[in-house]
C-alpha atoms as a PDB file:
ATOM      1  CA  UNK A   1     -23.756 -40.088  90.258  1.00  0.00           C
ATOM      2  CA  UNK A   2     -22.373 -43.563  89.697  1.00  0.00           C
ATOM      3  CA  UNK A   3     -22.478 -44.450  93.347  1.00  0.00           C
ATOM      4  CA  UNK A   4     -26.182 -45.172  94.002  1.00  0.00           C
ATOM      5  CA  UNK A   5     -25.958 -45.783  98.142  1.00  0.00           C
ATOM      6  CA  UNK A   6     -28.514 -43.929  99.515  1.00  0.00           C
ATOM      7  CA  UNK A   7     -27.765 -40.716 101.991  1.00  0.00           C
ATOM      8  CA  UNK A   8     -31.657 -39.738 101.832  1.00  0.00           C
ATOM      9  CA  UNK A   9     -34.778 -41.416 101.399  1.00  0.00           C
ATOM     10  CA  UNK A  10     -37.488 -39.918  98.830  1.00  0.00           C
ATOM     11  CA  UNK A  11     -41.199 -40.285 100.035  1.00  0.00           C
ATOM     12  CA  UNK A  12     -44.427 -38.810  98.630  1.00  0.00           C
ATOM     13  CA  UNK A  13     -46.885 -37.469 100.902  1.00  0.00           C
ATOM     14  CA  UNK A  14     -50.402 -38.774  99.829  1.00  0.00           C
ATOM     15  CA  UNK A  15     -50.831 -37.862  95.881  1.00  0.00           C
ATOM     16  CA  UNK A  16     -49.907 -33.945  95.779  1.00  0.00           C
ATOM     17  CA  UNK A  17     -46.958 -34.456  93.849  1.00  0.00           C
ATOM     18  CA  UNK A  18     -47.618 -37.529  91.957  1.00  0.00           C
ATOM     19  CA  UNK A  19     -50.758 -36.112  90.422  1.00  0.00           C
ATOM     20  CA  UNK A  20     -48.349 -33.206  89.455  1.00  0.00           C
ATOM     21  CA  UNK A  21     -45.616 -35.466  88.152  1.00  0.00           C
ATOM     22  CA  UNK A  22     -48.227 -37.671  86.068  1.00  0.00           C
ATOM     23  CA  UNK A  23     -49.438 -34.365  84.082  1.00  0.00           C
ATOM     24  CA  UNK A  24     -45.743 -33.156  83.263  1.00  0.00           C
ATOM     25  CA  UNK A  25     -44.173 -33.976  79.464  1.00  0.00           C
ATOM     26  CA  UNK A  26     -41.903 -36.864  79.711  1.00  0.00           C
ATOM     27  CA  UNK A  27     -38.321 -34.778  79.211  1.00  0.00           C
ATOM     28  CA  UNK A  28     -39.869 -32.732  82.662  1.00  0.00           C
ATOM     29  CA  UNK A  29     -40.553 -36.349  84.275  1.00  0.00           C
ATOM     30  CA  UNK A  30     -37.114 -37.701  83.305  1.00  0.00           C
ATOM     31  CA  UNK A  31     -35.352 -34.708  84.776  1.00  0.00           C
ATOM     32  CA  UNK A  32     -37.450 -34.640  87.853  1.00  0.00           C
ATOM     33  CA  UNK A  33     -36.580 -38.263  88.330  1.00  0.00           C
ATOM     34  CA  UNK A  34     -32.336 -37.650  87.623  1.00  0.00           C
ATOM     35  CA  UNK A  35     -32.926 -34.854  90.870  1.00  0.00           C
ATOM     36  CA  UNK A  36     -34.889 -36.852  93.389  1.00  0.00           C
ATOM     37  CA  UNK A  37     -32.234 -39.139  92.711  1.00  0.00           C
ATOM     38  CA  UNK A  38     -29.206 -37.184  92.870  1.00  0.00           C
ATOM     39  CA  UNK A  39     -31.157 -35.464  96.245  1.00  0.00           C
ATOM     40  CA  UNK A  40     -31.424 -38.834  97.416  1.00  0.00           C
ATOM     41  CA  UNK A  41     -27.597 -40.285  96.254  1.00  0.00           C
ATOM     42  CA  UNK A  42     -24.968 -37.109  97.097  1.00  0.00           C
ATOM     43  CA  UNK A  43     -24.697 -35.721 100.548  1.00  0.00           C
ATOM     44  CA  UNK A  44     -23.841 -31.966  99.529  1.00  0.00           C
ATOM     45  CA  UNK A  45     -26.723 -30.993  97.046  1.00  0.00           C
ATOM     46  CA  UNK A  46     -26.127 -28.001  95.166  1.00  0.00           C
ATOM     47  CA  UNK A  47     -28.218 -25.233  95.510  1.00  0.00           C
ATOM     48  CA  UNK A  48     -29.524 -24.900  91.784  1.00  0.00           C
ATOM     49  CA  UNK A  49     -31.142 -28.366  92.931  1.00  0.00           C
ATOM     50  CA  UNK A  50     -32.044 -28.341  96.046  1.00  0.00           C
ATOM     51  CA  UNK A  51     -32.599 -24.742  98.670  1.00  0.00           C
ATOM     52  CA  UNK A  52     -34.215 -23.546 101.617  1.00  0.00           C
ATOM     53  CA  UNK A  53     -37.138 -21.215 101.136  1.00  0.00           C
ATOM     54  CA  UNK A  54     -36.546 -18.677 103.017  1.00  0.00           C
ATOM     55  CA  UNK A  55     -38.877 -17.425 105.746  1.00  0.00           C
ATOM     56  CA  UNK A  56     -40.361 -21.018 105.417  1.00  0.00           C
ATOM     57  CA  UNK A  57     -40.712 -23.586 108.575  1.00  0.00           C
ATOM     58  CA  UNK A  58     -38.135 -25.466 107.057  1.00  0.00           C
ATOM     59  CA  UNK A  59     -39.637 -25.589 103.692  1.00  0.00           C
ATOM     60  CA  UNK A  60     -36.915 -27.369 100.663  1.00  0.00           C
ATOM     61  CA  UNK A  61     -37.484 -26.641  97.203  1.00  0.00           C
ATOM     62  CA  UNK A  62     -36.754 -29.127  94.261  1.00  0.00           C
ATOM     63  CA  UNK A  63     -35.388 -27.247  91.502  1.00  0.00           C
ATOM     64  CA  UNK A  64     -35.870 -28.555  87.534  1.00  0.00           C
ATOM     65  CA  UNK A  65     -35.435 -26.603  84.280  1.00  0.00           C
ATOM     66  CA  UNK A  66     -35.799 -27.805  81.159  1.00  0.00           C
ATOM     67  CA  UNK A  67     -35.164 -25.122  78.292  1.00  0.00           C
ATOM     68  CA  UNK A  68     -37.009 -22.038  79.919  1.00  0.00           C
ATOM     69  CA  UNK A  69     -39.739 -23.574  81.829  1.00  0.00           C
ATOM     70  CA  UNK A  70     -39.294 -23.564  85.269  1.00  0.00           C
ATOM     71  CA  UNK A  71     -40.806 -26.453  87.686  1.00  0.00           C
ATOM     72  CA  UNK A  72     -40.767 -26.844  91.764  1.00  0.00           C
ATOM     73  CA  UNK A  73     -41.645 -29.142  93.907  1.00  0.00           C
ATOM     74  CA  UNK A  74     -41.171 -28.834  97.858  1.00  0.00           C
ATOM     75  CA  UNK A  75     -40.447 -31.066 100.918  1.00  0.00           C
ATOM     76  CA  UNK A  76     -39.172 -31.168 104.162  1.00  0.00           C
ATOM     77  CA  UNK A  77     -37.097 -33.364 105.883  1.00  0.00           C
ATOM     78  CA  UNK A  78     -38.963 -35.982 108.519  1.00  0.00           C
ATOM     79  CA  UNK A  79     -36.069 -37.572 111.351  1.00  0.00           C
ATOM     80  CA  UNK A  80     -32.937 -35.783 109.488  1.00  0.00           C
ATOM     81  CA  UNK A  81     -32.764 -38.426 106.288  1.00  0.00           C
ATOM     82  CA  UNK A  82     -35.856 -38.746 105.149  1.00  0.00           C
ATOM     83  CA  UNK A  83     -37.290 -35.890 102.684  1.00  0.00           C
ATOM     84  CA  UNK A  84     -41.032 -35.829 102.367  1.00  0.00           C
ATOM     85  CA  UNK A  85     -42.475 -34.446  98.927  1.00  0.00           C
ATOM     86  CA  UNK A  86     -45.390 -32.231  98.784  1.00  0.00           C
ATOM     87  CA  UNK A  87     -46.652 -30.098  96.121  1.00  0.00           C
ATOM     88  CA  UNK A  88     -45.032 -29.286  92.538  1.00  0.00           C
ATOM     89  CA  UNK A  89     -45.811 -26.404  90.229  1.00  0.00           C
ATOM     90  CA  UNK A  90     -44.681 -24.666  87.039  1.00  0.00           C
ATOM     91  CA  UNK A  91     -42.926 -21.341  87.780  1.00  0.00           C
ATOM     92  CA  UNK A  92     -44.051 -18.411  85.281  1.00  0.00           C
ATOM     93  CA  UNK A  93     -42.370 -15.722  87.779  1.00  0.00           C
ATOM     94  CA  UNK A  94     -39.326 -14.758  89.048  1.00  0.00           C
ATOM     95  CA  UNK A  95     -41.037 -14.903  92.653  1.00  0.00           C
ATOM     96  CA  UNK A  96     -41.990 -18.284  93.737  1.00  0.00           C
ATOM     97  CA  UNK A  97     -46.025 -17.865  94.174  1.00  0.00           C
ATOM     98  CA  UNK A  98     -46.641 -17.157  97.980  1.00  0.00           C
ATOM     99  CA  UNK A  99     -49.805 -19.627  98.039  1.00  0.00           C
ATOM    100  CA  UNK A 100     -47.871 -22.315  96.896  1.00  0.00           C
ATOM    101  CA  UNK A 101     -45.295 -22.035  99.640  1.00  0.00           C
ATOM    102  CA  UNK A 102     -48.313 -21.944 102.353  1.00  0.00           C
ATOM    103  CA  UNK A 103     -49.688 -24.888 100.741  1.00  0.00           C
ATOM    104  CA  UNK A 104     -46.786 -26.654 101.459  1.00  0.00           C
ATOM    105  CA  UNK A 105     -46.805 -25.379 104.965  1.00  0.00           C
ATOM    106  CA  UNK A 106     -50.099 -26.797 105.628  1.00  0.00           C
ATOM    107  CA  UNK A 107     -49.036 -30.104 104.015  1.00  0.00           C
ATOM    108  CA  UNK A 108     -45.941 -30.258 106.091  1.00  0.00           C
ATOM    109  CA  UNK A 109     -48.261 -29.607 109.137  1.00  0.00           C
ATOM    110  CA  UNK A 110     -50.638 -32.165 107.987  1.00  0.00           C
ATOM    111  CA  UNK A 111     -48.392 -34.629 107.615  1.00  0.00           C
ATOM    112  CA  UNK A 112     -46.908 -34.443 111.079  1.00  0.00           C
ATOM    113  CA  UNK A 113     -50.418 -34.831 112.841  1.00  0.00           C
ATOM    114  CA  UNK A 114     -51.133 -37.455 111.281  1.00  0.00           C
ATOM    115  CA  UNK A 115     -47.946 -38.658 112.394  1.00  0.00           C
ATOM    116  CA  UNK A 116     -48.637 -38.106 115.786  1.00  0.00           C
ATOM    117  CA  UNK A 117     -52.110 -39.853 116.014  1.00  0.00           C
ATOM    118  CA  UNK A 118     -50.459 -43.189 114.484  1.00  0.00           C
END
């Protein structure tokens, strides 16, 4: 990751995520910060970073582990380069918690209207 040129730009919708981010331990923040940026630097993210939710309206999820905690955040993209960060949670299950995928929906949704009436 030694070539820093930017494929994708990172934005945060409103505070979801950063209110997240700010409770997290700093080893969770440091390696949520090394995958937004390799998201944001290499044009073929691997999966075990970076995957369609399936059955989503083009949901993303952000994937970090660190030792056997599991965290998520999602996003969509907004005009093909731009990724738009919603909500993050701590997995406890193998099955990513239905609620938090509709949350996302409706943030993704959001997001767009206001859009629209700007």
């Amino acid at each position: 990751m030694n070539n820093d040129e930017v494929v994708r730009e990172v934005f945060y919708y409103k505070r979801y995520y950063l209110d997240f981010f700010e409770e997290l331990r700093p080893e969770v923040k440091l390696k949520f910060n090394w995958t937004l940026k390799l998201i944001s630097v290499i044009e073929r993210v691997p999966k075990k970073y970076f995957n369609h939710i399936t059955d989503s309206t083009g949901i993303y999820e952000i994937r970090v582990e660190v030792g056997s905690e599991i965290f998520r955040a999602f996003s969509f993209f907004d005009e093909g380069r731009l990724i738009i960060v919603v909500n993050g949670f701590q997995k406890k299950s193998l099955k990513t918690p239905r609620k938090e995928i509709i949350l996302a929906e409706k943030l993704k949704k959001q997001y767009f209207d206001e859009k629209e009436t700007k």
